[in-house]
Protein backbone atom coordinates (compact mmCIF):
# COMPACT_ATOMS: atom_id res chain seq x y z
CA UNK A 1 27.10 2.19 -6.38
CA UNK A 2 25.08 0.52 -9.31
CA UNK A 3 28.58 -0.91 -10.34
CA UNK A 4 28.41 -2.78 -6.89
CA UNK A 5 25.34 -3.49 -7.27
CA UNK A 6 25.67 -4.95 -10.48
CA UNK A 7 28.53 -7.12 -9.74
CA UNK A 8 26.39 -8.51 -6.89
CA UNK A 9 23.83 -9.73 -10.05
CA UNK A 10 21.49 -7.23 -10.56
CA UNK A 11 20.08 -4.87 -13.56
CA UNK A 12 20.55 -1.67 -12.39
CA UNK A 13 19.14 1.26 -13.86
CA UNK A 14 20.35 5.27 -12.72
CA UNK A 15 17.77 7.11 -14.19
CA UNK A 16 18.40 10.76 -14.64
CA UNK A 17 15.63 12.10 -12.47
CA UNK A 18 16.07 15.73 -14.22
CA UNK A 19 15.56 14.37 -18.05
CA UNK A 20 13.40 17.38 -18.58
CA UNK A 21 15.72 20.05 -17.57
CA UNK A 22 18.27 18.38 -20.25
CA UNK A 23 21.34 15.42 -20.17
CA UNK A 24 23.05 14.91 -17.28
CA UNK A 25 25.06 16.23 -16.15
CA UNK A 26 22.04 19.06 -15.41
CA UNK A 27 23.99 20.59 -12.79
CA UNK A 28 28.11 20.93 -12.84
CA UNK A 29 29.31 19.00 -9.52
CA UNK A 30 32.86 19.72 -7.97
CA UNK A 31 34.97 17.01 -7.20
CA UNK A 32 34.16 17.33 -3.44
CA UNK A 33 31.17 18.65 -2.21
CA UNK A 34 32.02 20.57 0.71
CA UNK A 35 28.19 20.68 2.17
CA UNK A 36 28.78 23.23 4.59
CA UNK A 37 29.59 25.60 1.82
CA UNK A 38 26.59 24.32 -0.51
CA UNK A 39 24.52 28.12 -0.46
CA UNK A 40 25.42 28.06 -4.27
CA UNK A 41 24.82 24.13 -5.02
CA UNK A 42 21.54 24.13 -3.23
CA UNK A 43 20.19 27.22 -4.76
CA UNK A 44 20.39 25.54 -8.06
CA UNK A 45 19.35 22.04 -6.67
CA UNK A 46 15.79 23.24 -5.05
CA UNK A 47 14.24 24.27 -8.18
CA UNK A 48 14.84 21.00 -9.49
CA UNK A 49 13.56 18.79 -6.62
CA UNK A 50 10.43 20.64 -6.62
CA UNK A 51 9.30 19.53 -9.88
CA UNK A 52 9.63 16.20 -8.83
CA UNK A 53 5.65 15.94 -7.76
CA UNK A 54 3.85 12.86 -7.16
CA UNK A 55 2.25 12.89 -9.95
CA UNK A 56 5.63 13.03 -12.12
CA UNK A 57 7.32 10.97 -9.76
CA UNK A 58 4.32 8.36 -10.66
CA UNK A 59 4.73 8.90 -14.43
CA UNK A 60 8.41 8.19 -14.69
CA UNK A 61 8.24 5.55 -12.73
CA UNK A 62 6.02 3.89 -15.32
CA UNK A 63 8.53 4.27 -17.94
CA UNK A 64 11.53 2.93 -16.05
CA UNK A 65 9.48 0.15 -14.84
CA UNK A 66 8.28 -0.58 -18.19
CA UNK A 67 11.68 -0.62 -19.34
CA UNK A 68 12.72 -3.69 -17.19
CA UNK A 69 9.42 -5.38 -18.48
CA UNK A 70 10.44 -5.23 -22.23
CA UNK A 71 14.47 -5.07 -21.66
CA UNK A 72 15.99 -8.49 -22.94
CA UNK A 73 18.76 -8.06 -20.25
CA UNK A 74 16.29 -8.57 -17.21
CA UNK A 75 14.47 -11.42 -15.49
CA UNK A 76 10.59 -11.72 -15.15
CA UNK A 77 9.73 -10.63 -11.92
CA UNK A 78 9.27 -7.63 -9.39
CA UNK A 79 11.87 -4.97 -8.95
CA UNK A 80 13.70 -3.71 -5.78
CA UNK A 81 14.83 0.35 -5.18
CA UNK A 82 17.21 2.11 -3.26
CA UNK A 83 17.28 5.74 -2.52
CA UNK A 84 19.82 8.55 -1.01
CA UNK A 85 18.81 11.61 0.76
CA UNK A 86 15.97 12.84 -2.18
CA UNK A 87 16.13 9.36 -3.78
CA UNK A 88 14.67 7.53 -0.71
CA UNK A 89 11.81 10.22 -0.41
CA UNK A 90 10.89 8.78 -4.32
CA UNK A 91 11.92 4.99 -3.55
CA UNK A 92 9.35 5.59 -0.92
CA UNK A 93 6.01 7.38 -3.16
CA UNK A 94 6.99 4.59 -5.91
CA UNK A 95 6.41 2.07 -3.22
CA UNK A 96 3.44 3.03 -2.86
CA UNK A 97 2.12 3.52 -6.74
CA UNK A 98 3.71 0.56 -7.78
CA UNK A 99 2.84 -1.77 -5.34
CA UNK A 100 2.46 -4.49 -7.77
CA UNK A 101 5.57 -4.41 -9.06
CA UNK A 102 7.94 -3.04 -6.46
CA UNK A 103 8.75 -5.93 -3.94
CA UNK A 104 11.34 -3.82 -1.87
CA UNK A 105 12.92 -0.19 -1.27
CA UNK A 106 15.70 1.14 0.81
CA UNK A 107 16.48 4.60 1.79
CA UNK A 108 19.30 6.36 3.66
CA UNK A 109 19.65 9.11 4.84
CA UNK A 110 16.17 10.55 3.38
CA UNK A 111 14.47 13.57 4.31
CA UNK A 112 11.45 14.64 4.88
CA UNK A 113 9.43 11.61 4.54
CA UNK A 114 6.90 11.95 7.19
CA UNK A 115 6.10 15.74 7.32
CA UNK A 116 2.69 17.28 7.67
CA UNK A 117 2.55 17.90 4.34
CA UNK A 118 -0.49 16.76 2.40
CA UNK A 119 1.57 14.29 0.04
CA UNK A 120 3.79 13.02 2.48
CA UNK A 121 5.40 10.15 1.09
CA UNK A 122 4.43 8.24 4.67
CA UNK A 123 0.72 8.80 4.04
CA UNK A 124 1.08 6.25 1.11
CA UNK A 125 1.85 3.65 3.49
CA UNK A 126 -1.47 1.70 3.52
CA UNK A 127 -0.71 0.98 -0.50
CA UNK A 128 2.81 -0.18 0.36
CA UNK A 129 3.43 -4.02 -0.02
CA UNK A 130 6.98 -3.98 -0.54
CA UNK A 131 9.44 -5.00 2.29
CA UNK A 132 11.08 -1.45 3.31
CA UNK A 133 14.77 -0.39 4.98
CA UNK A 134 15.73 3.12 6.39
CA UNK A 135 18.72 3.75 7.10
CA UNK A 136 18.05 7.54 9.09
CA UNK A 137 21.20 9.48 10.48
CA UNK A 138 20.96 10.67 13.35
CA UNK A 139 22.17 14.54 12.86
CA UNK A 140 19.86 14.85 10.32
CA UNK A 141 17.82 17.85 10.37
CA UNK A 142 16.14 17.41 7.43
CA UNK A 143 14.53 14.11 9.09
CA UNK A 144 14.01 14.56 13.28
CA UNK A 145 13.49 11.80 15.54
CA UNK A 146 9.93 13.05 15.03
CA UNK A 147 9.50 12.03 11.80
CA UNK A 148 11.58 9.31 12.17
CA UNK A 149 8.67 8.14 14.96
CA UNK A 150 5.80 8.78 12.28
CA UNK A 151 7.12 7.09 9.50
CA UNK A 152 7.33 3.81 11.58
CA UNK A 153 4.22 4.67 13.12
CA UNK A 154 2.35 4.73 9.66
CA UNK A 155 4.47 1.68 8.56
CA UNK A 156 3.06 -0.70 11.30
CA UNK A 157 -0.38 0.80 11.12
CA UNK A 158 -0.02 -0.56 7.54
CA UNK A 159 1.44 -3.74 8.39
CA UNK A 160 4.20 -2.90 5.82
CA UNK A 161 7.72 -5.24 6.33
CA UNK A 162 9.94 -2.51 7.45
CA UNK A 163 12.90 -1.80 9.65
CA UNK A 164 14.22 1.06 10.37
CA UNK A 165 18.47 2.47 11.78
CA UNK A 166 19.54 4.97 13.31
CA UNK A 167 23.36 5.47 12.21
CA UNK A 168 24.63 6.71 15.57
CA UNK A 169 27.39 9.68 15.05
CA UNK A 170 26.31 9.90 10.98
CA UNK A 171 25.20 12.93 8.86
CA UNK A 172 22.83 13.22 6.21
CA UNK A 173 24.92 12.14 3.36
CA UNK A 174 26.63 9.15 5.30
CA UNK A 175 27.27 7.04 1.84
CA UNK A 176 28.34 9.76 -0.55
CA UNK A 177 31.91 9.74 -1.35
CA UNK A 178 31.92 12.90 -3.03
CA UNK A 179 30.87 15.07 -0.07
CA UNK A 180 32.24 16.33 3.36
CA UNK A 181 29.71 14.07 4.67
CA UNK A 182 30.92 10.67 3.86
CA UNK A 183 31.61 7.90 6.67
CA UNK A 184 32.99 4.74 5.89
CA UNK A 185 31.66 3.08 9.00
CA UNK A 186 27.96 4.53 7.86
CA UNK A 187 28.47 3.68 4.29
CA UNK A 188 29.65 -0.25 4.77
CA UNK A 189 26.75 -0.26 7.45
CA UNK A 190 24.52 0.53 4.66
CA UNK A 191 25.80 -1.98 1.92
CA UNK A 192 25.61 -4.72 4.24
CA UNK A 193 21.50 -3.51 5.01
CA UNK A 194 20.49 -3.04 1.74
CA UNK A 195 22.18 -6.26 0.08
CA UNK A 196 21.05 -8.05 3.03
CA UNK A 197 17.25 -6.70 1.88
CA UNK A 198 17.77 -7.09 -1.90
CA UNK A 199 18.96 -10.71 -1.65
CA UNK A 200 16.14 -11.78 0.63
CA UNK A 201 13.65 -9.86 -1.83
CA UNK A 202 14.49 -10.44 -4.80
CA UNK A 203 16.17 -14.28 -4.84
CA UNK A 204 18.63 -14.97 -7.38
């Protein structure tokens, strides 16, 4: 994915998220993630996702962004984001602490981004100015047509640029080639939204 996205003129940077818990690889990945047979994978995985609060999430984000600032090998200018499943949850709370900087953020198949939860990442949505993209599926429990309906309800209430899919007949994990999950239809569908967001963003 950043490989695409580089060729397509961009600086990418895949920050590893879990830095503190050592190098990546922090957790040993099969070559196919069968996702139905995760118990194991996701028992190892939650620990790690929870330390990701918004107050780190804020933090880090200050270093990566900081990084572009001072890196000789990027343009002057504001920065776009894209997120899968837990990625567009953090795309989403960096939207909203770095509004200054962040001038668009995409996010597929992310969960749990308008719960009731006290730091729901949708309750940042009046800081937002960045020009948004969600690309939800639609058998995703982790994100019901429920919170699907809040997040866009706390977007306009914002007046935040956003637009929100439904990938009809996708599951969460739509783009990810190395898991059970993957669909090609979902996956192109996505490419051509989020270059389609990036491009308009963030002119060449």
């Amino acid at each position: 994915m950043a490989d695409r996205l580089a060729a397509a003129g961009y600086t990418v940077l895949v920050p590893n998220l879990y830095y503190r818990n050592g190098r990546a690889p922090v957790v040993e990945l099969p070559e196919l993630i069968d996702i139905e047979q995760g118990e194991q994978l996701f028992a190892l995985l939650g620990p790690l996702l929870a330390t990701l609060t918004p107050e780190v999430t804020a933090r880090d984000a200050d270093a990566f962004l900081a990084w572009f600032a001072e890196s000789p090998l990027v343009q002057d200018g504001p920065v776009g984001l894209t997120g899968y499943c837990r990625g567009a949850f953090l795309a989403l709370r960096t939207a909203a602490s770095h509004p200054d900087r962040i001038a668009a953020a995409a996010g597929f198949h992310g969960g749990n981004l308008a719960t009731d939860a006290p730091d729901s990442p949708h309750l940042g949505a009046h800081r937002i100015t960045a020009e948004l993209y969600f690309g939800h599926a639609d058998q995703d429990p982790s994100m019901p047509p429920e919170q699907v309906d809040r997040l866009a309800e706390a977007l306009t209430a914002a007046g935040v640029r956003f637009r929100a899919e439904v990938y009809e007949g996708s599951l969460h994990g739509y783009t990810q080639r190395d898991t059970t999950r993957y669909d090609a239809a979902g996956d192109s569908r996505h490419w051509d939204a989020l270059l389609d967001l990036l491009h308009r963003a963030l002119p060449a």
